[in-house]
Protein backbone atom coordinates (compact mmCIF):
# COMPACT_ATOMS: atom_id res chain seq x y z
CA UNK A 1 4.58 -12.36 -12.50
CA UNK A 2 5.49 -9.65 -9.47
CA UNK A 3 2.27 -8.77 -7.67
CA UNK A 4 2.68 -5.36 -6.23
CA UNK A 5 0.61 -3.96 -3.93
CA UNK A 6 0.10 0.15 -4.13
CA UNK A 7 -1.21 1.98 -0.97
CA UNK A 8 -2.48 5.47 -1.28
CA UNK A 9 -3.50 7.37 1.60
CA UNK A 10 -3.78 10.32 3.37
CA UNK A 11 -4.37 10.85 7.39
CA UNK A 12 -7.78 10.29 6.89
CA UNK A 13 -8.55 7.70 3.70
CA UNK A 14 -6.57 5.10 1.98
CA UNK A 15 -7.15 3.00 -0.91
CA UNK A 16 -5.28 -0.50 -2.09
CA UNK A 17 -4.39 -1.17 -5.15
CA UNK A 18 -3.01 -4.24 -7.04
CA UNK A 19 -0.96 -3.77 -10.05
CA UNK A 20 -0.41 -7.45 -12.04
CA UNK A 21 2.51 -5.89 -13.91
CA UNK A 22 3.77 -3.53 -16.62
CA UNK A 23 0.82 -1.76 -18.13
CA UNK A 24 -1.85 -4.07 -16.28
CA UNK A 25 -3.70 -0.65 -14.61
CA UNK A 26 -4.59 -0.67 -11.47
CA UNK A 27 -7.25 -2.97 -9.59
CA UNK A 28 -8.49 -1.79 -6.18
CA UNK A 29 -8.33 -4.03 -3.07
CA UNK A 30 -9.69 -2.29 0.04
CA UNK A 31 -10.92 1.40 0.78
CA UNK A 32 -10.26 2.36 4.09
CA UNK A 33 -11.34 5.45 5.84
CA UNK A 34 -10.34 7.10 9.40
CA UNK A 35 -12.90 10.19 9.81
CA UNK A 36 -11.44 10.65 13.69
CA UNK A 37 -8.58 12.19 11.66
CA UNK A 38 -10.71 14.84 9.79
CA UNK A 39 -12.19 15.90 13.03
CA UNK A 40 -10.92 19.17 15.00
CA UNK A 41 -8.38 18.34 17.44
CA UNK A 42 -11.08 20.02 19.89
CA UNK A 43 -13.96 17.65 19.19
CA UNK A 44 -11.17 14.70 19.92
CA UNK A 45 -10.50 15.43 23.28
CA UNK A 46 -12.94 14.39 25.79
CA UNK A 47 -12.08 17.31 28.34
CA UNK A 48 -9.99 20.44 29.35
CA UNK A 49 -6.09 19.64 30.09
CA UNK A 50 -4.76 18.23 32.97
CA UNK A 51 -3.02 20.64 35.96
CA UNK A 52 -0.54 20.35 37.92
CA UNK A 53 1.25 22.00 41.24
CA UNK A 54 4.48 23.87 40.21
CA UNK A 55 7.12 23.53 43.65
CA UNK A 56 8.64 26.54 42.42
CA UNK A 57 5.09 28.57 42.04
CA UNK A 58 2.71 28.62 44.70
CA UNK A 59 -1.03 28.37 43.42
CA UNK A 60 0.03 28.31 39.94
CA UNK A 61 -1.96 25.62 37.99
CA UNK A 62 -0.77 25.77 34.63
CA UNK A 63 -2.28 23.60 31.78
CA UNK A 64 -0.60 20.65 30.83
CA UNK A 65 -0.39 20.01 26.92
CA UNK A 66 -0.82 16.24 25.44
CA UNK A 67 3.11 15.43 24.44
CA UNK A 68 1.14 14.30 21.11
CA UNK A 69 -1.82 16.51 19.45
CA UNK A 70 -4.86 14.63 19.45
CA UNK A 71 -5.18 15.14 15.17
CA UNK A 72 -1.39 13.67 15.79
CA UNK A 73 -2.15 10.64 17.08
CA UNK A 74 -5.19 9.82 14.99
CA UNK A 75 -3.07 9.44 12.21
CA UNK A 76 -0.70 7.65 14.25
CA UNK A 77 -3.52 4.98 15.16
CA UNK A 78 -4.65 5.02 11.01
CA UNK A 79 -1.09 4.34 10.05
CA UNK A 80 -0.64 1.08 12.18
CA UNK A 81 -4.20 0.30 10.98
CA UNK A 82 -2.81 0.57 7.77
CA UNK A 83 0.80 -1.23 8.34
CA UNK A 84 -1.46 -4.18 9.88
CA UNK A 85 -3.29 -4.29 6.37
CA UNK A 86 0.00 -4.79 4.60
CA UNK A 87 1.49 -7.11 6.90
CA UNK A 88 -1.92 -9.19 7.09
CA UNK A 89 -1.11 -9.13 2.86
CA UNK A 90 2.71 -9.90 2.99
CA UNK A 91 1.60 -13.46 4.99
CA UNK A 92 -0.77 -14.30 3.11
CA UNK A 93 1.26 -13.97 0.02
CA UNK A 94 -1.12 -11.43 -1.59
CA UNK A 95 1.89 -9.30 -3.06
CA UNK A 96 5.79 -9.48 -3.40
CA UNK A 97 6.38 -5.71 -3.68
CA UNK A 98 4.40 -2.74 -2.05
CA UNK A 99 4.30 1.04 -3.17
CA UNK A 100 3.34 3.80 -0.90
CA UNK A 101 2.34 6.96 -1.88
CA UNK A 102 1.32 9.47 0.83
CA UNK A 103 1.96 13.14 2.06
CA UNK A 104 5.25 12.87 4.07
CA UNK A 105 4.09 13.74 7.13
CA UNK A 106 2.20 10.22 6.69
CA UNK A 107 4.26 8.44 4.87
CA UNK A 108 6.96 8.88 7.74
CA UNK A 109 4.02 7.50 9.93
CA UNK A 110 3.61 4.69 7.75
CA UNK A 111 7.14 3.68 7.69
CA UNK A 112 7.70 3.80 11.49
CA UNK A 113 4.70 1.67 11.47
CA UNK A 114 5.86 -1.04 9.14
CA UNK A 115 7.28 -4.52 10.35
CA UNK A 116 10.76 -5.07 9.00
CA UNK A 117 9.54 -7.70 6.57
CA UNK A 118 7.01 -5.47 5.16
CA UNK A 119 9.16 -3.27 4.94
CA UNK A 120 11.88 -4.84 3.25
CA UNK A 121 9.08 -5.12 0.12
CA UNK A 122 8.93 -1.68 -0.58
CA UNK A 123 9.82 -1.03 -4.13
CA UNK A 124 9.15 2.44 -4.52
CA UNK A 125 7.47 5.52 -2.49
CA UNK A 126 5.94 8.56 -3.44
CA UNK A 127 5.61 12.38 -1.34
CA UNK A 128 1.87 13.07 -2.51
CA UNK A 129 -1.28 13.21 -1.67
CA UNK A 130 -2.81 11.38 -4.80
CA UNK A 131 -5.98 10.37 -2.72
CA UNK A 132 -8.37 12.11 -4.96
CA UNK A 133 -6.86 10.98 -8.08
CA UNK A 134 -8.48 8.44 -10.21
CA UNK A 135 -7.21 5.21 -11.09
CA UNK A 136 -5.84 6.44 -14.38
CA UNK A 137 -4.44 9.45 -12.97
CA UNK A 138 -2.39 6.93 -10.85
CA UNK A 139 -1.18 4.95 -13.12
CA UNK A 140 0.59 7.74 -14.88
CA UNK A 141 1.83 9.19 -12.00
CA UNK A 142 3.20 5.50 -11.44
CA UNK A 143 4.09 4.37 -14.71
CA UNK A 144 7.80 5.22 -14.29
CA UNK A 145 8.16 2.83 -10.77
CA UNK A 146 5.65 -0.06 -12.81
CA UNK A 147 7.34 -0.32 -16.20
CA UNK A 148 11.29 0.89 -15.05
């Protein structure tokens, strides 16, 4: 029997599924939640920009932006939190395939965030934001990846 693992998150909350096989449902695993990620980029920073001396401009000071928004790299930091989870699951043999299904602004996180054995066990991913669907919402929006 495959045991596939199916991750749905968002920037901010994830949940874990484990699917047994066809038509098995869904069991959740793990909830996991980030709130830094729902904050405003504002409330993350903990002061004003940095300045610097321009050569070219005498006595200009002009703010320096973060090369990454702060919102940005909050869901950088949940996605490896996330890829640790799986790869914590792919050695201890808790699965032999893995689903993700995630907005693709983080499901590209995700990915760059995976180990290459990790992921090497994705079966299937999905572009949504299914976070606030139930579990049988889910399985019919997976049905056609769990039962080919």
């Amino acid at each position: 029997m495959t045991m596939i693992w199916v991750l749905v998150a968002n920037a901010s909350e994830a949940r874990l599924f484990l699917n047994r096989g066809c038509n098995k449902g869904l069991e959740l695993v793990k909830e996991m939640h980030h709130p830094d990620s729902r904050k405003k980029g504002v409330d993350l920073v903990a002061d004003a920009p940095g300045r610097m001396q321009q050569s070219f401009s005498p006595g200009a000071r002009p703010a320096m932006e973060p090369a990454t928004q702060p919102k940005e790299v909050e869901a950088q930091r949940f996605a490896q939190e996330l890829a640790q989870q799986l790869q914590s699951g792919r050695t201890g043999n808790q699965y032999d395939r893995l689903v993700l299904v995630a907005p693709p602004s983080f499901l590209g996180l995700l990915r760059d965030s995976l180990d290459g054995p990790t992921a090497g066990l994705i079966l299937d991913t999905l572009n949504k934001d299914y976070t606030k669907s139930d579990e049988r919402e889910l399985v019919t929006h997976l049905s056609k990846i769990m039962c080919p």
